[in-house]
C-alpha atoms as a PDB file:
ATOM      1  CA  UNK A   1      -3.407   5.700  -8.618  1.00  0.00           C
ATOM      2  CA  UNK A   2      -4.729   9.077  -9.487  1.00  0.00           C
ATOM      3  CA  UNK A   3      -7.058   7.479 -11.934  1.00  0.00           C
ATOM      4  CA  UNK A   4      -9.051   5.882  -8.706  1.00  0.00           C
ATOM      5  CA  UNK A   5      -9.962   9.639  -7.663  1.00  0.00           C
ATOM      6  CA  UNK A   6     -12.984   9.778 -10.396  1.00  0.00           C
ATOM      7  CA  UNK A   7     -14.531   6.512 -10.215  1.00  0.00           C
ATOM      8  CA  UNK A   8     -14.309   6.787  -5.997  1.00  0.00           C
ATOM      9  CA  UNK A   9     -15.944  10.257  -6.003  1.00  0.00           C
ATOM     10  CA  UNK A  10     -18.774   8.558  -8.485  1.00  0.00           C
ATOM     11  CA  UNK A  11     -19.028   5.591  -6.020  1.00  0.00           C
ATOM     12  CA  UNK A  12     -19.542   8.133  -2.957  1.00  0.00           C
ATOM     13  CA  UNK A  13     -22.077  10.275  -4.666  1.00  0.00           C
ATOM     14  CA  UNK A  14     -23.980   7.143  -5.564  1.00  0.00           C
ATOM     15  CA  UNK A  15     -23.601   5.092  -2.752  1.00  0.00           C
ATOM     16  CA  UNK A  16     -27.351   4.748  -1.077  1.00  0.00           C
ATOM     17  CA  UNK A  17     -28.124   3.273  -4.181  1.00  0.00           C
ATOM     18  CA  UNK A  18     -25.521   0.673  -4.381  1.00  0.00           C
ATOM     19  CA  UNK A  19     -25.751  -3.278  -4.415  1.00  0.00           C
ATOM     20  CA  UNK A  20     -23.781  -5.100  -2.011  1.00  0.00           C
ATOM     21  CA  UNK A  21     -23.760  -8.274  -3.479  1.00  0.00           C
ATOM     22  CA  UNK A  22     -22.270  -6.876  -6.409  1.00  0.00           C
ATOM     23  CA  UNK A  23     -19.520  -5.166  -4.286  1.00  0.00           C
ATOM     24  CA  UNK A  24     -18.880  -8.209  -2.401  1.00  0.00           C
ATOM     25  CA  UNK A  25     -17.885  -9.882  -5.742  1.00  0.00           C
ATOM     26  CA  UNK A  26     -15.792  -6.811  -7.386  1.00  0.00           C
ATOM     27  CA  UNK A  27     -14.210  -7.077  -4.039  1.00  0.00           C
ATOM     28  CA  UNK A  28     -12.903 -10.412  -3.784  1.00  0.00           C
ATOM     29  CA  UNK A  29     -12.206 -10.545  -7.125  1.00  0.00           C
ATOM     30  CA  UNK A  30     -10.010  -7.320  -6.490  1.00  0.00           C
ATOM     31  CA  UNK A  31      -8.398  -8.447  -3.576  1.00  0.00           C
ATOM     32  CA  UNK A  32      -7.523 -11.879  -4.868  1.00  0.00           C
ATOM     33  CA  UNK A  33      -6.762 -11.110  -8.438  1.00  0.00           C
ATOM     34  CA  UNK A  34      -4.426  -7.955  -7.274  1.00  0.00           C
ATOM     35  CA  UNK A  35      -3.192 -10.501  -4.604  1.00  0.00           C
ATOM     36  CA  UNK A  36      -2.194 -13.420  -6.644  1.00  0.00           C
ATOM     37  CA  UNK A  37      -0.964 -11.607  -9.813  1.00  0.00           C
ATOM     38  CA  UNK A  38       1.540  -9.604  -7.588  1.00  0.00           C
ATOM     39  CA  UNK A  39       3.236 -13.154  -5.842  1.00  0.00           C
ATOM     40  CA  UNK A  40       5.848 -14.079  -8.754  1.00  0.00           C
ATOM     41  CA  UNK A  41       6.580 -10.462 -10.019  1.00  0.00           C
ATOM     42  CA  UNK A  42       9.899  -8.895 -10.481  1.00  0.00           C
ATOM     43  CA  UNK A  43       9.545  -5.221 -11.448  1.00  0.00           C
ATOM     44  CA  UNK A  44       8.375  -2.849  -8.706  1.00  0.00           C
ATOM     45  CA  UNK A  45       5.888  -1.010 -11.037  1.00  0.00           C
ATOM     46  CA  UNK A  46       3.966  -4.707 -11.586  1.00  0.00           C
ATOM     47  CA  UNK A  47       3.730  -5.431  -8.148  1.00  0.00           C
ATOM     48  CA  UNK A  48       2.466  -1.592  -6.973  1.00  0.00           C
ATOM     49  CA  UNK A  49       0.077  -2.313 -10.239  1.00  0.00           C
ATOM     50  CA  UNK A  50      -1.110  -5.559  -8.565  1.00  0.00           C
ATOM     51  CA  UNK A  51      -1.082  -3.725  -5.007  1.00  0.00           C
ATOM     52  CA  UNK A  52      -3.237  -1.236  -6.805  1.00  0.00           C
ATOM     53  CA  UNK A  53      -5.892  -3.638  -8.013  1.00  0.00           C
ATOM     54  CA  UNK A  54      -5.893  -5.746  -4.093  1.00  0.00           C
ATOM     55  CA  UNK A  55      -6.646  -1.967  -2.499  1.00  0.00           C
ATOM     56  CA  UNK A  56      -9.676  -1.245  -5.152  1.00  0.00           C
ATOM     57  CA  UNK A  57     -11.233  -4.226  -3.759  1.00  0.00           C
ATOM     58  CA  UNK A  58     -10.968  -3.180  -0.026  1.00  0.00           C
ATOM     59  CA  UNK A  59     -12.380   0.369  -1.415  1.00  0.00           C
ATOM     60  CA  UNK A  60     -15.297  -0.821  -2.898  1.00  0.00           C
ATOM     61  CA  UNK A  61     -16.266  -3.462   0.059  1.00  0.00           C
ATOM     62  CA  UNK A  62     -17.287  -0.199   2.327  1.00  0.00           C
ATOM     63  CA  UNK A  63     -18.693   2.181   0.112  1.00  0.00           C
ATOM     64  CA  UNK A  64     -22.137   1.365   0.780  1.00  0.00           C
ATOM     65  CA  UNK A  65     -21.902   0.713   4.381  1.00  0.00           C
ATOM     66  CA  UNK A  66     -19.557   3.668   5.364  1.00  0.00           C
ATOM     67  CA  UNK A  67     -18.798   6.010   2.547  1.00  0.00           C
ATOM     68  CA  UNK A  68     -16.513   8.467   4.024  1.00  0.00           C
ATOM     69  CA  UNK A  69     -14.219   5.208   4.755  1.00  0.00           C
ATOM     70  CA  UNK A  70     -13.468   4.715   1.355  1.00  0.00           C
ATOM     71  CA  UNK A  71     -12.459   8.456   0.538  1.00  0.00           C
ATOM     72  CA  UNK A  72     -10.113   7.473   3.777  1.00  0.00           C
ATOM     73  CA  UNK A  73      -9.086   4.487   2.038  1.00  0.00           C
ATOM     74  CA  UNK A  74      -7.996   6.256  -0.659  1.00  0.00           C
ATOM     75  CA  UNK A  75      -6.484   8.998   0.927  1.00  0.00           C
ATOM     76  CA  UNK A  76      -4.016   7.058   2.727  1.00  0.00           C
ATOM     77  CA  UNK A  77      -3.414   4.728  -0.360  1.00  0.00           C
ATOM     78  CA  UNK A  78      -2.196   7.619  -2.239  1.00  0.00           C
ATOM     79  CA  UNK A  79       0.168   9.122   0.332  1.00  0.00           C
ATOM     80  CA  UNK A  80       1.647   5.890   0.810  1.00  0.00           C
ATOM     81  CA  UNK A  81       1.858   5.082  -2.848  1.00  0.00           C
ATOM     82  CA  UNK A  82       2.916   8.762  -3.651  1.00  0.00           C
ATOM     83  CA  UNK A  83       5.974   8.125  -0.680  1.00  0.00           C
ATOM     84  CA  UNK A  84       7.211   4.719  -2.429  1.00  0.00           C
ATOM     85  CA  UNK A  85       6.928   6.120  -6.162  1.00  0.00           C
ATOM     86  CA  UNK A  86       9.601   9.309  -5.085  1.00  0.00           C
ATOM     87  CA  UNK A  87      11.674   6.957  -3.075  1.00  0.00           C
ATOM     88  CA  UNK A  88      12.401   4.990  -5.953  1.00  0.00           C
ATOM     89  CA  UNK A  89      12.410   7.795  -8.528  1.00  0.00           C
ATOM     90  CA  UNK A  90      15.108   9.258  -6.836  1.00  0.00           C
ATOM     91  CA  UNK A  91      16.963   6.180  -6.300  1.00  0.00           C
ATOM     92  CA  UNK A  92      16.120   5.027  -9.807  1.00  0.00           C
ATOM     93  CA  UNK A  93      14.970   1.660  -8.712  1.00  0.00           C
ATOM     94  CA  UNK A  94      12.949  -0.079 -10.820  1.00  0.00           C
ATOM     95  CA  UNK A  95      13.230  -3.532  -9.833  1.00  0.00           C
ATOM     96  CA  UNK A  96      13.548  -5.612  -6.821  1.00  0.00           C
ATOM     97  CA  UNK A  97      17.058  -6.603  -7.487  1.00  0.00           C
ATOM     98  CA  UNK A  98      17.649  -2.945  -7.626  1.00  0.00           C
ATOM     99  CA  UNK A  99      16.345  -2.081  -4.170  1.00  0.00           C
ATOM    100  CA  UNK A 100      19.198  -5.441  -2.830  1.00  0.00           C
ATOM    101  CA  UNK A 101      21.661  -2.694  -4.183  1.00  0.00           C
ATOM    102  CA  UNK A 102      20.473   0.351  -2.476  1.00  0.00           C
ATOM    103  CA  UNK A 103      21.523  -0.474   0.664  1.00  0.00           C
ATOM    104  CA  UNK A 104      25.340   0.560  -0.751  1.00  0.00           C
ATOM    105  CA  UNK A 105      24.024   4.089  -1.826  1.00  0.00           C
ATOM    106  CA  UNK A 106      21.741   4.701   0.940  1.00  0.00           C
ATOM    107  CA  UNK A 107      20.678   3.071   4.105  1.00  0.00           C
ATOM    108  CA  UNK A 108      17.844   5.348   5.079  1.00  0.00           C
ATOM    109  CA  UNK A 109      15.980   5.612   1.710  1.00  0.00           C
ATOM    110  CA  UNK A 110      15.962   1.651   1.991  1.00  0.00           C
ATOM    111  CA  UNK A 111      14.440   1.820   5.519  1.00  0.00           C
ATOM    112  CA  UNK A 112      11.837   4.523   4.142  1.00  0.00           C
ATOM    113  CA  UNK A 113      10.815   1.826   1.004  1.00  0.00           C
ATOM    114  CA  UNK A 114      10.579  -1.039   3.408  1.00  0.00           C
ATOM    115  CA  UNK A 115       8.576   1.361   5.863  1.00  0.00           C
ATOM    116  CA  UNK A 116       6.389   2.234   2.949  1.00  0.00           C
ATOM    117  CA  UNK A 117       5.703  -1.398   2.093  1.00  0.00           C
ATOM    118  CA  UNK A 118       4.758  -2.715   5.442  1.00  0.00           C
ATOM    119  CA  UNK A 119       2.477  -0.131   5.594  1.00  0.00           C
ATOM    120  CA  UNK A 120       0.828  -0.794   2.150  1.00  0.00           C
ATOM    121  CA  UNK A 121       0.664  -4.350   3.354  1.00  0.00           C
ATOM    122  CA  UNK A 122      -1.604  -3.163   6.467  1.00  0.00           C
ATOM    123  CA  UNK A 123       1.107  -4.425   9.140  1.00  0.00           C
ATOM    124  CA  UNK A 124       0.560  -2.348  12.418  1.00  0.00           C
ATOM    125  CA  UNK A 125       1.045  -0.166  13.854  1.00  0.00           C
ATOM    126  CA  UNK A 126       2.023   1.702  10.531  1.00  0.00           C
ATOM    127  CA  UNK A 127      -0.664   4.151   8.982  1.00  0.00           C
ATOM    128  CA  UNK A 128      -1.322   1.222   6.288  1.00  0.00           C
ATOM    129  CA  UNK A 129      -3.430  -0.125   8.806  1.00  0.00           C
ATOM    130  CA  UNK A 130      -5.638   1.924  10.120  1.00  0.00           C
ATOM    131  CA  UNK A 131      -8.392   1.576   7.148  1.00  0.00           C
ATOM    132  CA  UNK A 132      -8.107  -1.758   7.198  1.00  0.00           C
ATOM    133  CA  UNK A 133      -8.722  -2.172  10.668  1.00  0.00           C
ATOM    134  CA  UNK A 134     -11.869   0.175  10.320  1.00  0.00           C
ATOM    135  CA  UNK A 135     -13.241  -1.465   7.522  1.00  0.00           C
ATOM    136  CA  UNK A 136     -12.857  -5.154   9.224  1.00  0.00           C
ATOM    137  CA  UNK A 137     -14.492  -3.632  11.859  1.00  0.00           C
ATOM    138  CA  UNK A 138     -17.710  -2.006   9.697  1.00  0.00           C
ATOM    139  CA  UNK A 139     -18.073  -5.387   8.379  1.00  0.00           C
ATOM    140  CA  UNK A 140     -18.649  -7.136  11.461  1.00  0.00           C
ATOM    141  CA  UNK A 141     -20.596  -4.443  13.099  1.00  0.00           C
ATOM    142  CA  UNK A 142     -22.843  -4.715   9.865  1.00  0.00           C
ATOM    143  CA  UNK A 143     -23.391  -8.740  10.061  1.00  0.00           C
ATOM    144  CA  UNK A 144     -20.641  -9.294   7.483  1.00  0.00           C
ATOM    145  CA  UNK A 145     -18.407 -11.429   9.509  1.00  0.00           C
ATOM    146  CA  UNK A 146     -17.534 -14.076   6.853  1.00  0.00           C
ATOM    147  CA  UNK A 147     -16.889 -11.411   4.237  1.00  0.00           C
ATOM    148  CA  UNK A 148     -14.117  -9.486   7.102  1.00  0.00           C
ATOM    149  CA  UNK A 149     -12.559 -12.940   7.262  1.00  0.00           C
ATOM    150  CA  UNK A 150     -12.210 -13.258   3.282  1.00  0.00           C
ATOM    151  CA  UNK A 151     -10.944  -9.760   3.503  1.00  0.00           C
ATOM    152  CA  UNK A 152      -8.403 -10.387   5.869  1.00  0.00           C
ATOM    153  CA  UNK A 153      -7.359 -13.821   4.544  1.00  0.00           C
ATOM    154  CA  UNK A 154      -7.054 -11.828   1.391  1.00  0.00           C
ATOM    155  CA  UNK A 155      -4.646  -8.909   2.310  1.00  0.00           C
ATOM    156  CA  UNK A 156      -1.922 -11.563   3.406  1.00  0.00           C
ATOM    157  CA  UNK A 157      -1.488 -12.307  -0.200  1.00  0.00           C
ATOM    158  CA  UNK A 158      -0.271  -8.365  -0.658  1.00  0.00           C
ATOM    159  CA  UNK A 159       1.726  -8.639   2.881  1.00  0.00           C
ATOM    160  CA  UNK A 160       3.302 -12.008   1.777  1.00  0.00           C
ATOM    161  CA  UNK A 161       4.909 -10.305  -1.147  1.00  0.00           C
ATOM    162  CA  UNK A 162       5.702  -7.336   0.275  1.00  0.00           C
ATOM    163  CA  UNK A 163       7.705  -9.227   2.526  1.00  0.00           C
ATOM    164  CA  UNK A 164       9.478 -11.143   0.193  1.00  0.00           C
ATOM    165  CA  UNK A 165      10.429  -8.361  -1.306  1.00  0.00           C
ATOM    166  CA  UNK A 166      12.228  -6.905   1.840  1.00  0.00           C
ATOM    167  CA  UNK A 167      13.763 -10.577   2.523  1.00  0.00           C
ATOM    168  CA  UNK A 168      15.251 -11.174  -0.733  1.00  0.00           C
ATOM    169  CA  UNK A 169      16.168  -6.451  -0.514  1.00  0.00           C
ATOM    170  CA  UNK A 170      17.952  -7.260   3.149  1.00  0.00           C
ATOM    171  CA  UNK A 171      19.030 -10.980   3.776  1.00  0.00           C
ATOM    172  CA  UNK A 172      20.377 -12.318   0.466  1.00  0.00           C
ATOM    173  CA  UNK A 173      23.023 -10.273  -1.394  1.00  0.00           C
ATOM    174  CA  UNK A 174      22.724 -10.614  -5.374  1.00  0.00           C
ATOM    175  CA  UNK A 175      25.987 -10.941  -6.997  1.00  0.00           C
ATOM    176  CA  UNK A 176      27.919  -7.969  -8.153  1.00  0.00           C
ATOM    177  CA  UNK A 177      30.903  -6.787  -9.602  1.00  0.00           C
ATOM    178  CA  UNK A 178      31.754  -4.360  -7.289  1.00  0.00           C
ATOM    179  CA  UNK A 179      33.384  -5.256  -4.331  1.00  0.00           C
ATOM    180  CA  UNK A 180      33.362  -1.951  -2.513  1.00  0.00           C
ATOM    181  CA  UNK A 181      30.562  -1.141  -0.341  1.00  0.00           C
ATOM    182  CA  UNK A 182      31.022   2.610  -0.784  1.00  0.00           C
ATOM    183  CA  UNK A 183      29.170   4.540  -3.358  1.00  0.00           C
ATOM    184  CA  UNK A 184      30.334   8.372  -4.550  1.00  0.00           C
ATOM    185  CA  UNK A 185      27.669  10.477  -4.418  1.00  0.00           C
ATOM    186  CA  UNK A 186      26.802  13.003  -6.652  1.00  0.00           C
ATOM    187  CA  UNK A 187      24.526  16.154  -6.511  1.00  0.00           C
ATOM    188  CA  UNK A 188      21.228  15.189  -7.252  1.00  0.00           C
ATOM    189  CA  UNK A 189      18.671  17.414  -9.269  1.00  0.00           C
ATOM    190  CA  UNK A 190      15.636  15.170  -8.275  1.00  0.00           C
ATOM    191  CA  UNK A 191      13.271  16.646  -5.336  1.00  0.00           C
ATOM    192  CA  UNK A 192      13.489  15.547  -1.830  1.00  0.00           C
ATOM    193  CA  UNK A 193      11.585  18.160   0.289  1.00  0.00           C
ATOM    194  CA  UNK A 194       8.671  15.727   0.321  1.00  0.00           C
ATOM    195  CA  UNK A 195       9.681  12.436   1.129  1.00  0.00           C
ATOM    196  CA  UNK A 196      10.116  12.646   5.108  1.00  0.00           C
ATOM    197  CA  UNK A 197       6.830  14.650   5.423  1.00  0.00           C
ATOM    198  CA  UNK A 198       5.461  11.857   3.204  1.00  0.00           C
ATOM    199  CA  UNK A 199       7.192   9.060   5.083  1.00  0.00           C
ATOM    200  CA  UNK A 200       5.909  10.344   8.628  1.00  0.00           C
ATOM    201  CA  UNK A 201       2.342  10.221   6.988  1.00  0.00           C
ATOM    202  CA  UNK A 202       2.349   6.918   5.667  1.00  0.00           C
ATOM    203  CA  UNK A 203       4.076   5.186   8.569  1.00  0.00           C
ATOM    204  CA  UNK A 204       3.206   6.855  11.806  1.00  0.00           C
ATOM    205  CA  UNK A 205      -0.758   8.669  11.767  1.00  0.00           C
ATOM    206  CA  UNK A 206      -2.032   5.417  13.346  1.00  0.00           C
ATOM    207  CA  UNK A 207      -2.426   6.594  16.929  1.00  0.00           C
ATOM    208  CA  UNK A 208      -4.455   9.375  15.193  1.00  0.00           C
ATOM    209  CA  UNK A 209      -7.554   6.683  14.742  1.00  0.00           C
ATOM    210  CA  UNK A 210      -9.819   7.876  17.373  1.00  0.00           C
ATOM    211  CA  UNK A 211      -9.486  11.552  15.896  1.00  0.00           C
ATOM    212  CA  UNK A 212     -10.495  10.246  12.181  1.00  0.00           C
ATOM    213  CA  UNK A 213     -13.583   7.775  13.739  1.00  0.00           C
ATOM    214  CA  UNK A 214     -14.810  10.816  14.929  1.00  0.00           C
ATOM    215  CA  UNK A 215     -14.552  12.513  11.721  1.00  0.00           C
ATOM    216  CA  UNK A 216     -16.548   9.761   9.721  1.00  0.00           C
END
């Protein structure tokens, strides 16, 4: 995710002289590809790869017409991303069968990784979709209507498997060999200081909109 900081900053400073049919087409091809690839995966680092690749596209489909949305974009993209990567690094989670067992060890970090999710899938009224809404809404403003329906038609492909990862995490049960529903807990050395502040900033800055329209 980090890697997106250099080639966004290059896209802002050069943005007046940008093409927009070629950012229509690296675009869709991000959103679908990152879409599509992400449907049958099992590891979580694959499908945040493939979630990755879906949120370039919505990125790239503003820089010319609003600039300062796309640092936005980004912004938000990273402090969810950043939330979701600690959760599971301290609950060792690494795939989606993984996450099924984490409701034993602990309830709330599961709610915080679904949380996260919806919100990377753009579901209101979490954080996740406030840039989409704004950039839907550039598009139209700007004549672009078919492109905001592609767009939108687009990021269900990301929700749909976000979902299914919190259906398969919370309604079915994988089999186990242990019966008890009680973990022990031991003392953890992994860092935790950040993950509410994180969590409140990915989930909840959506009635903040009017504040950050102002600002771009």
């Amino acid at each position: 995710t980090w890697q997106k900081i250099a080639p966004t900053a290059l896209l802002y400073q050069i943005s007046p002289s940008l093409n927009m049919e070629i950012l229509i087409m690296l675009a869709i091809l991000s959103t679908v590809l990152g879409g599509w690839g992400g449907l049958n995966q099992t590891q979580m680092r694959k499908v945040l790869a493939y979630s990755s690749i879906a949120h370039m596209g919505w990125t790239v489909i503003i820089a010319l017409i609003n600039p300062n949305l796309t640092i936005l974009s980004l912004m938000i993209y990273i402090m969810t991303t950043l939330t979701l990567f600690m959760t599971l690094n301290l609950s060792s989670t690494t795939k989606i069968k993984s996450i099924s067992n984490l409701w034993n060890k602990s309830t709330p970090m599961t709610m915080i990784v679904f949380l996260t999710l919806l919100s990377l899938g753009g579901l209101p009224p979490l954080t996740g979709f406030m840039p989409k809404w704004l950039i839907l809404q550039e598009l139209v403003i700007n004549n672009n209507p078919t492109m905001a329906i592609i767009m939108a038609l687009s990021a269900l492909l990301n929700l749909f498997f976000y979902m299914r990862i919190i259906y398969v995490s919370s309604l079915t049960m994988f089999p186990t060999n242990n019966s008890s529903k009680h973990h022990w807990f031991f003392t953890t050395t992994k860092t935790t200081n950040m993950i509410p502040t994180l969590t409140i900033i990915s989930s909840m800055l959506l009635p903040l909109t009017p504040i950050l329209i102002i600002m771009t």
